[in-house]
C-alpha atoms as a PDB file:
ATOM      1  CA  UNK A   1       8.954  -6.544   9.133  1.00  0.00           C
ATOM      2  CA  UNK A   2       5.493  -7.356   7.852  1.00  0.00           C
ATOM      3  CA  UNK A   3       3.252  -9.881   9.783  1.00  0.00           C
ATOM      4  CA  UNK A   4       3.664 -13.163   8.265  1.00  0.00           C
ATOM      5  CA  UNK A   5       0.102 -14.129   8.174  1.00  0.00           C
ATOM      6  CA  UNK A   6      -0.097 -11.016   6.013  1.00  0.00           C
ATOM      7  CA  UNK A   7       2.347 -12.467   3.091  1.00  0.00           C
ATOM      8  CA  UNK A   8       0.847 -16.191   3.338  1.00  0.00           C
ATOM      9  CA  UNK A   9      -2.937 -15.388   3.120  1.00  0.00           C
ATOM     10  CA  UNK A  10      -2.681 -12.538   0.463  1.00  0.00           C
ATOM     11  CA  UNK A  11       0.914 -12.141  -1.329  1.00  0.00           C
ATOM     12  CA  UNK A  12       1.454 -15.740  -1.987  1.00  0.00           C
ATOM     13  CA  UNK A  13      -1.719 -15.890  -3.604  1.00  0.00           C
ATOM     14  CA  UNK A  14      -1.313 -12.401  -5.898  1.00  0.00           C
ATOM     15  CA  UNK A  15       1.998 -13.506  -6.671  1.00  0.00           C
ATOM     16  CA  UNK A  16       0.632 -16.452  -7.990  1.00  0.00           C
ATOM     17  CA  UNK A  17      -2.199 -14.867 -10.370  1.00  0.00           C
ATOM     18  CA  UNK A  18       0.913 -12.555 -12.262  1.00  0.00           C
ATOM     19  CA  UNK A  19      -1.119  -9.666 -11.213  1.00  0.00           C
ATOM     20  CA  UNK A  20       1.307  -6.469 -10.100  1.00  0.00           C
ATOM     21  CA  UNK A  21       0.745  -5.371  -6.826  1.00  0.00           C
ATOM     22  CA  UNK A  22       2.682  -3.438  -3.697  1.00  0.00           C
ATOM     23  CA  UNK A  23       2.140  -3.364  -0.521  1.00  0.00           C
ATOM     24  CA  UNK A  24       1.902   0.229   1.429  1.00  0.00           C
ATOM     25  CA  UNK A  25       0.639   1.775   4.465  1.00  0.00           C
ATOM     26  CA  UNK A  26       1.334   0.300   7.678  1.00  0.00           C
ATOM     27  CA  UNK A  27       2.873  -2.982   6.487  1.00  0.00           C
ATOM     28  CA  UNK A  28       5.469  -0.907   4.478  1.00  0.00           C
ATOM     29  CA  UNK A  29       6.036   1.808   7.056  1.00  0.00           C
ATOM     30  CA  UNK A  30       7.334  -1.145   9.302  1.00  0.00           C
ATOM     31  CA  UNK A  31       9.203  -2.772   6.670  1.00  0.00           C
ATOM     32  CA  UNK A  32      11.110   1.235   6.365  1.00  0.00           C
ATOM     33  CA  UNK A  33      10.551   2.560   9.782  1.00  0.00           C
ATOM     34  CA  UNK A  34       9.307   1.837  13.204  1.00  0.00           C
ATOM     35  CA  UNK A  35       6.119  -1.227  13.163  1.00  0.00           C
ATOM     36  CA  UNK A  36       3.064  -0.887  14.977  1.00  0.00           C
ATOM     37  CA  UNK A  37       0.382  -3.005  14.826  1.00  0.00           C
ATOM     38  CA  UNK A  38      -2.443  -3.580  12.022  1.00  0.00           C
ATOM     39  CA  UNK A  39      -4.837  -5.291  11.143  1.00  0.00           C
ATOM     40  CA  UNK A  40      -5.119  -4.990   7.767  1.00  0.00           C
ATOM     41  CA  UNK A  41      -2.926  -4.923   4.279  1.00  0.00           C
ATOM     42  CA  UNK A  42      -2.854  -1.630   1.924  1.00  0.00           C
ATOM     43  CA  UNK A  43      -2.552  -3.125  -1.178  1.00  0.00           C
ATOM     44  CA  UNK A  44      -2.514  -1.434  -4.290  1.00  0.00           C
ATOM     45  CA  UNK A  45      -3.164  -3.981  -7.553  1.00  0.00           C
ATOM     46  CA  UNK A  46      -3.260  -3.816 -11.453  1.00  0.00           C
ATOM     47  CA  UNK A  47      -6.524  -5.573 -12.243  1.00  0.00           C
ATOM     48  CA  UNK A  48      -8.583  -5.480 -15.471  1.00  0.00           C
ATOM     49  CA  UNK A  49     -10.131  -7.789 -17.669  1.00  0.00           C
ATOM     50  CA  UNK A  50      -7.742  -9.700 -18.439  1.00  0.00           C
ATOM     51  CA  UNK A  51      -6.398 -10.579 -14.715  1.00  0.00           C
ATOM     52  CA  UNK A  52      -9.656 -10.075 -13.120  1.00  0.00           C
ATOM     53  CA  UNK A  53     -10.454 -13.844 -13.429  1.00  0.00           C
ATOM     54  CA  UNK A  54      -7.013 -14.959 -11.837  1.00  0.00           C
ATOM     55  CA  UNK A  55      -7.452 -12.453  -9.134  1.00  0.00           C
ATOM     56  CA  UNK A  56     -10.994 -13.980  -8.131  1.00  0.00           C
ATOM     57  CA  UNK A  57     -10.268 -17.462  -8.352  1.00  0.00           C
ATOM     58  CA  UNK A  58      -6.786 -16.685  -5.870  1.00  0.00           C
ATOM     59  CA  UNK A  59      -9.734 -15.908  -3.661  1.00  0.00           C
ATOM     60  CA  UNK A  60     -12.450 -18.467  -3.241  1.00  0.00           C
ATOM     61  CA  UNK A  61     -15.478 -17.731  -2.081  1.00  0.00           C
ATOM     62  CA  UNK A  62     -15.167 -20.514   0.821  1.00  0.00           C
ATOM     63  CA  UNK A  63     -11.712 -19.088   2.120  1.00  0.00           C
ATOM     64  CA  UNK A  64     -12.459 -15.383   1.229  1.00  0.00           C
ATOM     65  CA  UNK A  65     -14.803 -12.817   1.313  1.00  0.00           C
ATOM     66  CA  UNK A  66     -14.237 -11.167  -2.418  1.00  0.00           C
ATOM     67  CA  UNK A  67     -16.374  -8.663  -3.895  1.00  0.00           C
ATOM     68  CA  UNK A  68     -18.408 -10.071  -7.175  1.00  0.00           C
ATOM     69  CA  UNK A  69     -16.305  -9.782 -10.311  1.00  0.00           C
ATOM     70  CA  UNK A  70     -18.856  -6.724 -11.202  1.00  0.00           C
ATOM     71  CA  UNK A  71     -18.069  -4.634  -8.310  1.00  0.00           C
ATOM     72  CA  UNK A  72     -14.361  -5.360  -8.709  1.00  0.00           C
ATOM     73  CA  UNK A  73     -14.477  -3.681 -12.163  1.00  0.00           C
ATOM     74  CA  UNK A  74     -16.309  -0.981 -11.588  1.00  0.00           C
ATOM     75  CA  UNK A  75     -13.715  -0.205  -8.641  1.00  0.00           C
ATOM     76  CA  UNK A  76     -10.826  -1.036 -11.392  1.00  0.00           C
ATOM     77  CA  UNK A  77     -12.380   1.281 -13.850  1.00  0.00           C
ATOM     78  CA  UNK A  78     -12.496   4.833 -11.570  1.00  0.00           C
ATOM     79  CA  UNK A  79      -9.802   6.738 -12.795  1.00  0.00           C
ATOM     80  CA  UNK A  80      -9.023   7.311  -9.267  1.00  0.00           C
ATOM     81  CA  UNK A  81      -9.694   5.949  -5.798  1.00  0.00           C
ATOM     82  CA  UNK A  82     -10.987   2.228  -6.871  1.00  0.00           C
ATOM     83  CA  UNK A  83     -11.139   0.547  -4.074  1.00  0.00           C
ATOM     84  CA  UNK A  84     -12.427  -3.085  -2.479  1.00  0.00           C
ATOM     85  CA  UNK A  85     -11.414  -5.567   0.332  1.00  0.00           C
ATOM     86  CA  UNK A  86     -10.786  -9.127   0.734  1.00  0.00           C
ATOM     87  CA  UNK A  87     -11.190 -10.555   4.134  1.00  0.00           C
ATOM     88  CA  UNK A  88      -9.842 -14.267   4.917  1.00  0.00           C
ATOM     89  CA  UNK A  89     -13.098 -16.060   6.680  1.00  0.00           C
ATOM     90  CA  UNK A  90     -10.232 -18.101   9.130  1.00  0.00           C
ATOM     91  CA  UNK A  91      -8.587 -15.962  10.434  1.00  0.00           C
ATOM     92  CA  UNK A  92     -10.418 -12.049  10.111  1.00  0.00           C
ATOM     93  CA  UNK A  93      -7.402 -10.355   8.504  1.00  0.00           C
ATOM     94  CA  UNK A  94      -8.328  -7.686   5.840  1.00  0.00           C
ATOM     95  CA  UNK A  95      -6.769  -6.593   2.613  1.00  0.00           C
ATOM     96  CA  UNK A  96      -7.652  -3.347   1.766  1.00  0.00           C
ATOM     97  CA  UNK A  97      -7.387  -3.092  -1.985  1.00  0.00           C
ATOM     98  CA  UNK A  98      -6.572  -0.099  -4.268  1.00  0.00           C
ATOM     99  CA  UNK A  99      -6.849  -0.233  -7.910  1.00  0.00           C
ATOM    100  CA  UNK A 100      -3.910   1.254 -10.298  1.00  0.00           C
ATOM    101  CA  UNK A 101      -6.760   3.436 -11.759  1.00  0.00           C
ATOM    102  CA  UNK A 102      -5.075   6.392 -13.792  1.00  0.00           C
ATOM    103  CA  UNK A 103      -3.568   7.773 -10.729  1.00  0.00           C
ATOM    104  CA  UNK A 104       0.110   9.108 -12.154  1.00  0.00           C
ATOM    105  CA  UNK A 105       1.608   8.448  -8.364  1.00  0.00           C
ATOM    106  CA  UNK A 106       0.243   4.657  -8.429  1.00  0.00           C
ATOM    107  CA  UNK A 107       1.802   4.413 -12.443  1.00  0.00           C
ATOM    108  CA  UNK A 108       5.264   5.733 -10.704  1.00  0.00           C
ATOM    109  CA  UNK A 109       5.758   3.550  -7.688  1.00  0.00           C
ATOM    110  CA  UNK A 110       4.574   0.249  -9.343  1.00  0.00           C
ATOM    111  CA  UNK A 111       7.426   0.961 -11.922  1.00  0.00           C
ATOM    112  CA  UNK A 112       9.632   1.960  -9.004  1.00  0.00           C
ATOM    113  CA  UNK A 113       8.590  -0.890  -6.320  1.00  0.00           C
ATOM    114  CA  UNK A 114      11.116  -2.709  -4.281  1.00  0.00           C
ATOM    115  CA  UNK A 115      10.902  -6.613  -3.802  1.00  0.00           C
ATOM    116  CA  UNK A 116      12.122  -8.502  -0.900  1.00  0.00           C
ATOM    117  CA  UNK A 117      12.212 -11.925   0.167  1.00  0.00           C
ATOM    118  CA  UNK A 118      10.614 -13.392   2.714  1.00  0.00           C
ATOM    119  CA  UNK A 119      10.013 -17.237   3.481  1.00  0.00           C
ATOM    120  CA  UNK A 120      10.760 -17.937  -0.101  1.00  0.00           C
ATOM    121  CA  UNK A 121       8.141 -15.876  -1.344  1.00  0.00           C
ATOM    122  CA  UNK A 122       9.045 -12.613  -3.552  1.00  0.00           C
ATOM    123  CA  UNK A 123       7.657  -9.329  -1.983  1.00  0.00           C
ATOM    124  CA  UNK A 124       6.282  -6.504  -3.365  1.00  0.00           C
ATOM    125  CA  UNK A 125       6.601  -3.392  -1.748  1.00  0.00           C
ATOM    126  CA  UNK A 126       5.821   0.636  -2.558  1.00  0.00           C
ATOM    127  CA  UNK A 127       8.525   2.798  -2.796  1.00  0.00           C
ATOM    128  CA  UNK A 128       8.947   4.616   0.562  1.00  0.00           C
ATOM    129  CA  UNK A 129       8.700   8.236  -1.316  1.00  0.00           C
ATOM    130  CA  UNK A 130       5.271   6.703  -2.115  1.00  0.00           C
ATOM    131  CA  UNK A 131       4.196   5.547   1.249  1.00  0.00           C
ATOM    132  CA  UNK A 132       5.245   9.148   2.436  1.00  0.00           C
ATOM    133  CA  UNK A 133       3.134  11.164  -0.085  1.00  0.00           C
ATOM    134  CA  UNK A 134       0.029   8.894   0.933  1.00  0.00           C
ATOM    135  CA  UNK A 135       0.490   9.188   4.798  1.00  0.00           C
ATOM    136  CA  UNK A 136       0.741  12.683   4.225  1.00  0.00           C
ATOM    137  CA  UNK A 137      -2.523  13.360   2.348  1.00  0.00           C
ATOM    138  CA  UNK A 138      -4.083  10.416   5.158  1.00  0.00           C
ATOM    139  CA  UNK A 139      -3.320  12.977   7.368  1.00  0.00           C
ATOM    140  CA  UNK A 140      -4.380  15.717   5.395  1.00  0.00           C
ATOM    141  CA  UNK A 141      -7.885  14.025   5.069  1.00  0.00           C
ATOM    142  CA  UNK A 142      -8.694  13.041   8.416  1.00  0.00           C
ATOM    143  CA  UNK A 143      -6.071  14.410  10.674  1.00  0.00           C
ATOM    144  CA  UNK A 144      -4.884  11.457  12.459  1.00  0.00           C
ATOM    145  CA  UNK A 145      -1.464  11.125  14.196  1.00  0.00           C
ATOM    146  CA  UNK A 146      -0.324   8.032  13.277  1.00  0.00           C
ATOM    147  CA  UNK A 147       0.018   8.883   9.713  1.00  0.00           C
ATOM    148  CA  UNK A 148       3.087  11.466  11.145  1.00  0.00           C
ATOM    149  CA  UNK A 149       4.640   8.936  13.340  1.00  0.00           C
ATOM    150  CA  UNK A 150       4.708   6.984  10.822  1.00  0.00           C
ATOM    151  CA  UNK A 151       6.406   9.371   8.492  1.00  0.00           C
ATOM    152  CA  UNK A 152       8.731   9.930  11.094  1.00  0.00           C
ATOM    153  CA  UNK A 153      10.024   6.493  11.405  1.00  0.00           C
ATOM    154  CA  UNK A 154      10.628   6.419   8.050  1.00  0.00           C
ATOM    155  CA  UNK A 155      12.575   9.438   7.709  1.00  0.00           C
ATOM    156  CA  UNK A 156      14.592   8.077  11.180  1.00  0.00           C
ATOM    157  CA  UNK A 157      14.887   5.074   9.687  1.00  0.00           C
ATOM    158  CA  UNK A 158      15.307   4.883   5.937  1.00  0.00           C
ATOM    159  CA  UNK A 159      16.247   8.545   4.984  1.00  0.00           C
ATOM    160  CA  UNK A 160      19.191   7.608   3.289  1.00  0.00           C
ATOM    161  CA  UNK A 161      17.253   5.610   0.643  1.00  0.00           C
ATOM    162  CA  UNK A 162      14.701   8.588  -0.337  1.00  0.00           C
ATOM    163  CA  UNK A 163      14.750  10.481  -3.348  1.00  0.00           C
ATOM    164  CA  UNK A 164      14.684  13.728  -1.587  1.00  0.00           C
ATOM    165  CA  UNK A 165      15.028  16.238  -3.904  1.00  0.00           C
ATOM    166  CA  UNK A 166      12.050  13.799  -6.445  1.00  0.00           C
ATOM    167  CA  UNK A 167      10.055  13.909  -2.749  1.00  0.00           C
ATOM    168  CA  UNK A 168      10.106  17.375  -2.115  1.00  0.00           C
ATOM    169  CA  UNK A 169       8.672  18.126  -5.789  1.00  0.00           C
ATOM    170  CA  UNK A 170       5.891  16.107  -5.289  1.00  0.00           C
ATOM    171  CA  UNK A 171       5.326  17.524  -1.902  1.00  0.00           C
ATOM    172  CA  UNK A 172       5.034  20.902  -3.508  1.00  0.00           C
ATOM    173  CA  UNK A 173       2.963  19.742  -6.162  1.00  0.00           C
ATOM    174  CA  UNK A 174       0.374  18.112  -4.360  1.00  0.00           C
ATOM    175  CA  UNK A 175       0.201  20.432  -1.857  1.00  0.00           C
ATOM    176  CA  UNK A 176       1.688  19.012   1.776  1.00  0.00           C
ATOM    177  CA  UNK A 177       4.350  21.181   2.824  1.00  0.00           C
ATOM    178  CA  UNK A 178       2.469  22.154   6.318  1.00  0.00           C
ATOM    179  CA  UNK A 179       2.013  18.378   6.575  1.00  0.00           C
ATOM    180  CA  UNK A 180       5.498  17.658   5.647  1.00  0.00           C
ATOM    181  CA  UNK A 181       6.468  20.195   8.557  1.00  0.00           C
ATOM    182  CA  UNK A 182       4.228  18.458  10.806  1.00  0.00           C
ATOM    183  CA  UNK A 183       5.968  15.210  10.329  1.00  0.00           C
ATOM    184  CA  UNK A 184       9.489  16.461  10.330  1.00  0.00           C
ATOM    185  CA  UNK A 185       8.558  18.185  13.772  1.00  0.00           C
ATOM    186  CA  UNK A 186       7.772  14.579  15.081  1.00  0.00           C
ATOM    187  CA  UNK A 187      11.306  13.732  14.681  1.00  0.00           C
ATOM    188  CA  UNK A 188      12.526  16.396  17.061  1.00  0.00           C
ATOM    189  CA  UNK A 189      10.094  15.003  20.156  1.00  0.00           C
END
């Protein structure tokens, strides 16, 4: 389950501006599989012109560290990879912040996101199909393990929920099937 701290300093605030969001990487690998600590949030959010305002103002400048409202639209207007952070002054905890861009796997999984509840508060979360495909091009990029653990405790953990035969497609067409293998091989150790 996802640190607490996590959902009060950042989710209760998005949830509040209307903006869509989910949460991914490591937060929502221990929401489907095994948790390990982090100390940070993936988000990724829908922010342009029109929310960009509400977004800002959930993050004061006396509580947050926030990007200025330029930066955060030229990071909301790549097509691809927009990206910024928020960091609460109180406490050091980072939200690392993707923008919906024109990416078509960001377009699918915000359609497709889960919610939970948690303390009263509604939670957004990526689809775990989602969170796979980006651990496995995280480990594509830079090679680190944890991306395949945590692949693997999703597949120990949540298999039944994946759209396997949607998965594999995109595995294929994005190029991770030795990556895929790698983290199917974790499960065997």
């Amino acid at each position: 389950m996802p640190e607490l701290d996590f959902i009060t300093i950042f989710v209760t605030r998005l949830n509040r501006t209307g903006a869509r969001y989910m949460i991914t990487g490591a937060v929502a690998c221990a929401v489907y599989g095994v948790p390990r600590l982090t100390n940070d949030v993936d988000l990724v959010l829908e922010v342009g012109t029109k929310s960009v305002e509400n977004v800002l103002a959930a993050f004061p400048p006396d509580a947050f560290y926030c990007p200025p409202r330029e930066i955060v639209m030229i990071e909301a207007e790549r097509p691809l990879r927009g990206h910024f952070n928020l960091v609460h002054h109180d406490t050091g905890l980072r939200a690392d912040v993707y923008t919906l861009g024109e990416d078509p796997l960001h377009d699918w999984a915000i359609a497709n996101r889960n919610s939970f509840e948690l303390q009263g508060e509604r939670v957004w979360l990526a689809p775990p199909e989602y969170v796979i495909l980006r651990k496995l091009e995280s480990y594509r990029e830079g090679g680190c393990s944890k991306h395949l653990m945590d692949i693997a405790g999703i597949l120990e953990l949540s298999s039944d929920e994946l759209k396997t035969d949607w998965l594999q497609e995109k595995i294929h067409e994005y190029g991770l099937t030795r990556e895929w293998k790698k983290a199917k091989e974790m499960l065997k150790d």
